[in-house]
C-alpha atoms as a PDB file:
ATOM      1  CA  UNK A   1      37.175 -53.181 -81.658  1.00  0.00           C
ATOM      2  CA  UNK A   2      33.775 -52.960 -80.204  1.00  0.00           C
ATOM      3  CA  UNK A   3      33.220 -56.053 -79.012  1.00  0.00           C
ATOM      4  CA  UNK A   4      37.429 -55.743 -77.661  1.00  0.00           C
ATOM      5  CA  UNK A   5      35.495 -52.799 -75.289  1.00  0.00           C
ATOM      6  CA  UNK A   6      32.559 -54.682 -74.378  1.00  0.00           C
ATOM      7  CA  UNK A   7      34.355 -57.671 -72.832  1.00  0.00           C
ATOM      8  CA  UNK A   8      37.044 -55.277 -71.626  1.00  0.00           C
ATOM      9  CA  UNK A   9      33.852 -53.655 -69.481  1.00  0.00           C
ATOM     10  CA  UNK A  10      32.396 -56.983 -68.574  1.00  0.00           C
ATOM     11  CA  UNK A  11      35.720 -57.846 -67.230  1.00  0.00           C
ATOM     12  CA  UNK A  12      36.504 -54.656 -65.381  1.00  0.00           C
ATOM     13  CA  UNK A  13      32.566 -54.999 -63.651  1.00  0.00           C
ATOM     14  CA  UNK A  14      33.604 -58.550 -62.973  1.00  0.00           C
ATOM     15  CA  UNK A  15      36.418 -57.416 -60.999  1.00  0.00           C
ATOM     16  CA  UNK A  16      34.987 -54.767 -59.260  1.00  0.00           C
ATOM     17  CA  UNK A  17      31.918 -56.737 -58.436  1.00  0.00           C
ATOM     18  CA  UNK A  18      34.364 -58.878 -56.987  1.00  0.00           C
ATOM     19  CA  UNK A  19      36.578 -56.560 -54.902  1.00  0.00           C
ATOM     20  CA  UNK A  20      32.952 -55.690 -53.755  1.00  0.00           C
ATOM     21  CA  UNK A  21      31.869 -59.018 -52.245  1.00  0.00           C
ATOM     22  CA  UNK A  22      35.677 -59.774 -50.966  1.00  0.00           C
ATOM     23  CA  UNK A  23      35.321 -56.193 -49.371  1.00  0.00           C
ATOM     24  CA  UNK A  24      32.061 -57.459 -47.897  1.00  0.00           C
ATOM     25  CA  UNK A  25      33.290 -60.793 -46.693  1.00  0.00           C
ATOM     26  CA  UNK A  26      36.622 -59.466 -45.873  1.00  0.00           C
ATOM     27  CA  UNK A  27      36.978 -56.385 -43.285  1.00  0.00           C
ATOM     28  CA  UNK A  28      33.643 -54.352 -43.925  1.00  0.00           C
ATOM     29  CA  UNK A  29      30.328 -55.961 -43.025  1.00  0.00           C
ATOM     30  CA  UNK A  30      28.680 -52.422 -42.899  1.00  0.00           C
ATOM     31  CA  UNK A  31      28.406 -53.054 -46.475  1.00  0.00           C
ATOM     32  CA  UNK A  32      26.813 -56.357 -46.737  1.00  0.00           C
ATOM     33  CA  UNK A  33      23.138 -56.304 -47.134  1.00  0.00           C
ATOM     34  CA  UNK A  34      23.135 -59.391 -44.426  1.00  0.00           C
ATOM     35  CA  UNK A  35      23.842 -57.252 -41.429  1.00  0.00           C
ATOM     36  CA  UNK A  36      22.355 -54.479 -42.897  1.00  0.00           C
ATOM     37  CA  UNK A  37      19.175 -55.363 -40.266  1.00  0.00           C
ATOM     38  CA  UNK A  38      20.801 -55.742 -37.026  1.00  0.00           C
ATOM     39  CA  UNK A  39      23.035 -52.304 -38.028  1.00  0.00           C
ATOM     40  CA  UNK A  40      19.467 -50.911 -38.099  1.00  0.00           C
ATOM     41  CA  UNK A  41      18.416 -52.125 -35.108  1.00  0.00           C
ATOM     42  CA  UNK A  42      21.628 -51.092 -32.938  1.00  0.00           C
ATOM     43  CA  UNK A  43      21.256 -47.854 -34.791  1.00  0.00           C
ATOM     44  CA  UNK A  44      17.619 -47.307 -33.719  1.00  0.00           C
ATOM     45  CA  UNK A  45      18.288 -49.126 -30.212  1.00  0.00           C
ATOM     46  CA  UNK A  46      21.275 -46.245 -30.046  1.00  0.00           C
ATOM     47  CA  UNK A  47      19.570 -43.072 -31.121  1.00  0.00           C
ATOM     48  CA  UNK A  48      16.402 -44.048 -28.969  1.00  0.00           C
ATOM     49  CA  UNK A  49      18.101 -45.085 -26.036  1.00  0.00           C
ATOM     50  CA  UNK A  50      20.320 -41.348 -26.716  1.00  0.00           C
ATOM     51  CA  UNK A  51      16.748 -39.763 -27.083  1.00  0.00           C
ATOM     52  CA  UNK A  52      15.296 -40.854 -24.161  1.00  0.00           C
ATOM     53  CA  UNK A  53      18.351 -39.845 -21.949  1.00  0.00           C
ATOM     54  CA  UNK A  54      18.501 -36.335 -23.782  1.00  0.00           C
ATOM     55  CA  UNK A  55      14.812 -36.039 -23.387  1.00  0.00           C
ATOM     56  CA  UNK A  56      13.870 -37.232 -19.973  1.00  0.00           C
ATOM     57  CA  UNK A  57      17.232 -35.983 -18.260  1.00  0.00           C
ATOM     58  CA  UNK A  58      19.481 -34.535 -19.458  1.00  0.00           C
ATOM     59  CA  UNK A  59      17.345 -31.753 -21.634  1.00  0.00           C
ATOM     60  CA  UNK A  60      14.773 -31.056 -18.364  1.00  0.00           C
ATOM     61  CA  UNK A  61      17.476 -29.950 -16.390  1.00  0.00           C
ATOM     62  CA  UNK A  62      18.877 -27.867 -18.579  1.00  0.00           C
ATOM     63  CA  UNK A  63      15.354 -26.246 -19.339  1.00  0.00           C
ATOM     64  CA  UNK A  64      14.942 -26.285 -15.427  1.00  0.00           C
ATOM     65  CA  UNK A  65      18.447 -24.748 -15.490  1.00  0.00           C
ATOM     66  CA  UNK A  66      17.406 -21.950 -17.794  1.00  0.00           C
ATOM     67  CA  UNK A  67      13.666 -21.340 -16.172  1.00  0.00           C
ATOM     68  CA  UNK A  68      15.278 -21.265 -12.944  1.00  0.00           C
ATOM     69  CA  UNK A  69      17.724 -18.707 -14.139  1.00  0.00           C
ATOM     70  CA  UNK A  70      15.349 -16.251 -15.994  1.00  0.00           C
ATOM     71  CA  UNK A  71      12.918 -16.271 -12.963  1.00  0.00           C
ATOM     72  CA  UNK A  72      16.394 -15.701 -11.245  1.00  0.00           C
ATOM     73  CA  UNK A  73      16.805 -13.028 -14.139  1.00  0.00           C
ATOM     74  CA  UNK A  74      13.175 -11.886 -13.385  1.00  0.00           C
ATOM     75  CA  UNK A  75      13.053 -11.561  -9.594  1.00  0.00           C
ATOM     76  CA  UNK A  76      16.437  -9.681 -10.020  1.00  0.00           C
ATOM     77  CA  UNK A  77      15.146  -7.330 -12.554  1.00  0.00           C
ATOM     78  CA  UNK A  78      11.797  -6.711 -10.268  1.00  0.00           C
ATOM     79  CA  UNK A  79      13.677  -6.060  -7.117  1.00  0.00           C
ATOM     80  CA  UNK A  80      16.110  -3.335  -8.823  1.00  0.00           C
ATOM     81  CA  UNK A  81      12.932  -2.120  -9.946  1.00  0.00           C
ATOM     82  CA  UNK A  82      11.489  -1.570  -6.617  1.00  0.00           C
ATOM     83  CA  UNK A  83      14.454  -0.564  -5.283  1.00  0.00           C
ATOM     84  CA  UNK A  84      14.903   2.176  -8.139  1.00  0.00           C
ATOM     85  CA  UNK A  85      11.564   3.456  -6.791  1.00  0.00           C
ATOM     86  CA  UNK A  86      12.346   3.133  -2.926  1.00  0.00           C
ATOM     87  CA  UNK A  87      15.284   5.223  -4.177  1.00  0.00           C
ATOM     88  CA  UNK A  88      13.046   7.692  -5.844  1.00  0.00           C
ATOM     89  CA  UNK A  89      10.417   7.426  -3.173  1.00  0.00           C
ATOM     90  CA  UNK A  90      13.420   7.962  -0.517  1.00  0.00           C
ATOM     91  CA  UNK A  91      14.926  10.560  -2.798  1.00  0.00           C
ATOM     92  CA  UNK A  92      11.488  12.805  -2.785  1.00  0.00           C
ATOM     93  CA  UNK A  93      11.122  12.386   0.886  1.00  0.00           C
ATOM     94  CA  UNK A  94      14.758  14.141   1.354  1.00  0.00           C
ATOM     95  CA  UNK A  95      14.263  16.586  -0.861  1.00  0.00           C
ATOM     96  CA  UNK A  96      10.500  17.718   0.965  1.00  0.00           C
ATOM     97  CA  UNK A  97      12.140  17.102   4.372  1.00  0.00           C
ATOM     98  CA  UNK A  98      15.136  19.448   3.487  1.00  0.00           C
ATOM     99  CA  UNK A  99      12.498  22.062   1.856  1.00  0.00           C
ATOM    100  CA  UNK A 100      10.444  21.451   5.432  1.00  0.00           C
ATOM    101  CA  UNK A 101      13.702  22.188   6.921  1.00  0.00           C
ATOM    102  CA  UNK A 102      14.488  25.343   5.102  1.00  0.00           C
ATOM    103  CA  UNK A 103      11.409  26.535   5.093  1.00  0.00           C
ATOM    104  CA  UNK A 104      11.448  25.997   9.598  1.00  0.00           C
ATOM    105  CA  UNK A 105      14.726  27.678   9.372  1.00  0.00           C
ATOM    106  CA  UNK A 106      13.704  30.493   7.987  1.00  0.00           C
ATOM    107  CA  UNK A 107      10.470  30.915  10.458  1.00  0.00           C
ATOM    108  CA  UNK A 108      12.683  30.566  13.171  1.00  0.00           C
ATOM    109  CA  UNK A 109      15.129  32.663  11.520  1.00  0.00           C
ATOM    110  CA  UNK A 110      12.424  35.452  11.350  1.00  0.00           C
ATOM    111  CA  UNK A 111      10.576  34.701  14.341  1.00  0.00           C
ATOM    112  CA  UNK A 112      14.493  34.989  16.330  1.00  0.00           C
ATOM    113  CA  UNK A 113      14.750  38.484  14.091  1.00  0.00           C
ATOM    114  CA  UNK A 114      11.399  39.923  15.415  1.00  0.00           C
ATOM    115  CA  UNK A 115      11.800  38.831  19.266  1.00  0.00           C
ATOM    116  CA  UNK A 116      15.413  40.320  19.335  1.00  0.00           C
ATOM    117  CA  UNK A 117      14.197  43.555  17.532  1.00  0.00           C
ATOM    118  CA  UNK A 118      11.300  43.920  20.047  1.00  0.00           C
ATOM    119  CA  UNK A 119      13.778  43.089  22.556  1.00  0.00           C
ATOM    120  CA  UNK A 120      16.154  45.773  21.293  1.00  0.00           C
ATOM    121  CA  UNK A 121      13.181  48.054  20.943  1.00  0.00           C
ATOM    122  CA  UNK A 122      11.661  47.358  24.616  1.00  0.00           C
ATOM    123  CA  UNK A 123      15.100  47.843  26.189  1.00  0.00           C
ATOM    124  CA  UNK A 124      15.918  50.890  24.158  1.00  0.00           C
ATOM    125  CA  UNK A 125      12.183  52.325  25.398  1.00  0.00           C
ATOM    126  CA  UNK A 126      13.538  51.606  28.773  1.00  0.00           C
ATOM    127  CA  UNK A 127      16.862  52.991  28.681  1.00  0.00           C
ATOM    128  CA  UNK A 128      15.402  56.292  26.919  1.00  0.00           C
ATOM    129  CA  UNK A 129      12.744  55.998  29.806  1.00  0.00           C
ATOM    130  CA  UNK A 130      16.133  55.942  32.291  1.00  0.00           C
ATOM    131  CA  UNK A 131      18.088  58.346  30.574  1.00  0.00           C
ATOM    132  CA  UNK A 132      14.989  61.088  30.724  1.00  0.00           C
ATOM    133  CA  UNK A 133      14.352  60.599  34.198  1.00  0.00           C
ATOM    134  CA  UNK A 134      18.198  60.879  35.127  1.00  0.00           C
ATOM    135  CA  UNK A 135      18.203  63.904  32.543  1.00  0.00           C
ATOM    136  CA  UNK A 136      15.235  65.385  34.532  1.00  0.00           C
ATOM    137  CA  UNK A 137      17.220  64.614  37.272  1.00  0.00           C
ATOM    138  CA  UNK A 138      20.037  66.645  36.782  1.00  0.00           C
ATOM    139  CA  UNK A 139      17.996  69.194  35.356  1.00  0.00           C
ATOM    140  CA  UNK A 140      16.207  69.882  38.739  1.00  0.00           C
ATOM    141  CA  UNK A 141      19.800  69.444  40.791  1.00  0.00           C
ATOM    142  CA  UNK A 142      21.067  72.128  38.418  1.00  0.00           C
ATOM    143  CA  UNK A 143      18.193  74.323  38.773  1.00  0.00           C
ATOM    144  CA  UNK A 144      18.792  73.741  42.487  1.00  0.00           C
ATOM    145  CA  UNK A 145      22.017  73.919  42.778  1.00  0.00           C
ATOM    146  CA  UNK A 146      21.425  77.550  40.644  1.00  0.00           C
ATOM    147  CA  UNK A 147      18.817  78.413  43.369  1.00  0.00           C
ATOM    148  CA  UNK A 148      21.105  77.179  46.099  1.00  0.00           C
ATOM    149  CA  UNK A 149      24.576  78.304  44.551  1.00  0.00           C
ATOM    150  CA  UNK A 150      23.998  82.439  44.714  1.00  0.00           C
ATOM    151  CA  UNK A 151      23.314  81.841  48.503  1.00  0.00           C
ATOM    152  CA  UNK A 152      26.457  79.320  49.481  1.00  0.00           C
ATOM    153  CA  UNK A 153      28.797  81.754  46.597  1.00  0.00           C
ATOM    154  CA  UNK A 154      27.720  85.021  48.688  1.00  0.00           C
ATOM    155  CA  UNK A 155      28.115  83.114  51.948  1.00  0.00           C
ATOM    156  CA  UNK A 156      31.684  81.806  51.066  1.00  0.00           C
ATOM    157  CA  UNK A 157      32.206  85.481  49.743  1.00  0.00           C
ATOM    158  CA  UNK A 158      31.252  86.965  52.915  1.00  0.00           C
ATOM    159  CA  UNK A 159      33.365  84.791  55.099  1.00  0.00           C
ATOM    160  CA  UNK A 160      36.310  84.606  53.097  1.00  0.00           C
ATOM    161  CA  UNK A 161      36.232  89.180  52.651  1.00  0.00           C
ATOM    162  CA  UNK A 162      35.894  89.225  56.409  1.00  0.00           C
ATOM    163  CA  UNK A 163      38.903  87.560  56.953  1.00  0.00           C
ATOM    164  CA  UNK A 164      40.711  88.784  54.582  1.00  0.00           C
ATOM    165  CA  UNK A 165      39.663  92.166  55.928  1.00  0.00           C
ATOM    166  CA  UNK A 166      40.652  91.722  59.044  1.00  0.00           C
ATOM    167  CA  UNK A 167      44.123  90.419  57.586  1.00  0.00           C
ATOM    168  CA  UNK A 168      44.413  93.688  55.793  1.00  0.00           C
ATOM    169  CA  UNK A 169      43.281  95.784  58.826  1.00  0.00           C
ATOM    170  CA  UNK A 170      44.012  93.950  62.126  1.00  0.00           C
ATOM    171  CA  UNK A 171      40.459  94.667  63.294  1.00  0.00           C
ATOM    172  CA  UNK A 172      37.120  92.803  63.085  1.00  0.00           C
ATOM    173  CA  UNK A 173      34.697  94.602  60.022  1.00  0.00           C
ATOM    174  CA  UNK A 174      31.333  94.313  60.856  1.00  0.00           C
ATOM    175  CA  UNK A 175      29.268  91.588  59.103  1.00  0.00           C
ATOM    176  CA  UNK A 176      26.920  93.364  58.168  1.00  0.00           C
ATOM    177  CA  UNK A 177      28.135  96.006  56.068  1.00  0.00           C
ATOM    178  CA  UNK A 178      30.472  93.137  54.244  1.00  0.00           C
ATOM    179  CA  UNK A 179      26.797  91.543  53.476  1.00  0.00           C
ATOM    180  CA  UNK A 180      25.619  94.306  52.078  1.00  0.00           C
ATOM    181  CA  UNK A 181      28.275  94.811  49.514  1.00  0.00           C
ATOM    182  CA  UNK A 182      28.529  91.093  48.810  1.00  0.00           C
ATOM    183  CA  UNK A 183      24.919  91.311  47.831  1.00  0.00           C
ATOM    184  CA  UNK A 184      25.106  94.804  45.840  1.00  0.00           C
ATOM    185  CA  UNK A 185      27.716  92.879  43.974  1.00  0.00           C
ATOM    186  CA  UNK A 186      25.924  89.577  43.328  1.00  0.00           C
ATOM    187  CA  UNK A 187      23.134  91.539  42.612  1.00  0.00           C
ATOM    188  CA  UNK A 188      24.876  93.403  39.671  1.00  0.00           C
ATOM    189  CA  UNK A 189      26.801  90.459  38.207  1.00  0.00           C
ATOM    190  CA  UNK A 190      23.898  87.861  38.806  1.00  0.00           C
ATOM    191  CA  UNK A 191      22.746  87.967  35.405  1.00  0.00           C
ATOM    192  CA  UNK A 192      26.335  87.496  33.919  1.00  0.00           C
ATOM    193  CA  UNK A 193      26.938  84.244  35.799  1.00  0.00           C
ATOM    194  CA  UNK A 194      23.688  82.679  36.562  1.00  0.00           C
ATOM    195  CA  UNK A 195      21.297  83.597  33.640  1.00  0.00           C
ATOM    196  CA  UNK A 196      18.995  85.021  36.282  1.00  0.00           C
END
């Protein structure tokens, strides 16, 4: 039975040794040892030839490619950085020149206040100044006219009780004695009338 096995084995590794070699000589020479060398050399004429065009062109542009675009990156980075403090430089100047402006406003605000009050103040100095002087005014041409008015009253008296006398009467009256009461009379109501 054991020796049935063994030359069972030897006869199964027979066969497959020889599917092996008609496998080699038949449709795959990657297996046989004899081209084994020039599969070697293709392979390492291949891979180097593959190297050298990843190394010398293909991989510098890319790594151009990607320097190029992160200085890109960079340059982008540093001008939004100075424009961010433009901004903020630009921002500070607005708010100072609006504070500027307020602060002008306000002085010429206050300034405009104090000319108009002293304005106000000069012309009201001057009116009051006017209104005295027409107030003496009419002070002395009341005080006049109270000198002047007994005189014209007993005057327009006189006249007017002459005629009317001689109306009444037919006759002339004589002046004189018409005068005479005129005055008595002006002379006893005077005080009532004229504050004399």
């Amino acid at each position: 039975m054991i020796k049935k096995i063994f030359f069972q084995s030897i006869f199964f590794n027979f066969f497959l040794i020889k599917e092996v070699f008609a496998a080699e000589s038949g449709g795959m020479p990657q297996l046989n040892p004899e081209f084994w060398i020039s599969q070697i050399f293709w392979l390492i004429l291949t891979f180097g030839i593959l190297y050298l065009v990843l190394s010398k062109l293909i991989l510098p542009k890319i790594s151009k490619n990607l320097e190029l675009r992160k200085s890109q990156i960079q340059e982008n980075i540093e001008a939004a950085e100075k424009q961010r403090e433009s901004s903020e430089s630009k921002i500070k100047e607005y708010d100072e020149i609006i504070l500027k402006s307020k602060l002008e406003a306000k002085n010429i605000f206050k300034e405009a206040r104090e000319k108009v009050l002293k304005d106000i103040n000069q012309k009201k100095e001057v009116l009051d100044k006017q209104i005295n002087e027409e107030i003496k005014k009419a002070e002395q041409e009341i005080a006049k006219l109270k000198k002047e008015s007994p005189d014209k009253i007993n005057k327009i008296a006189i006249e007017t009780s002459s005629v009317l006398v001689k109306k009444l009467i037919g006759a002339d009256v004589n002046n004189s004695s018409i005068t005479a009461i005129v005055d008595d009379l002006s002379k006893k109501n005077g005080n009532k009338y004229y504050g004399n």
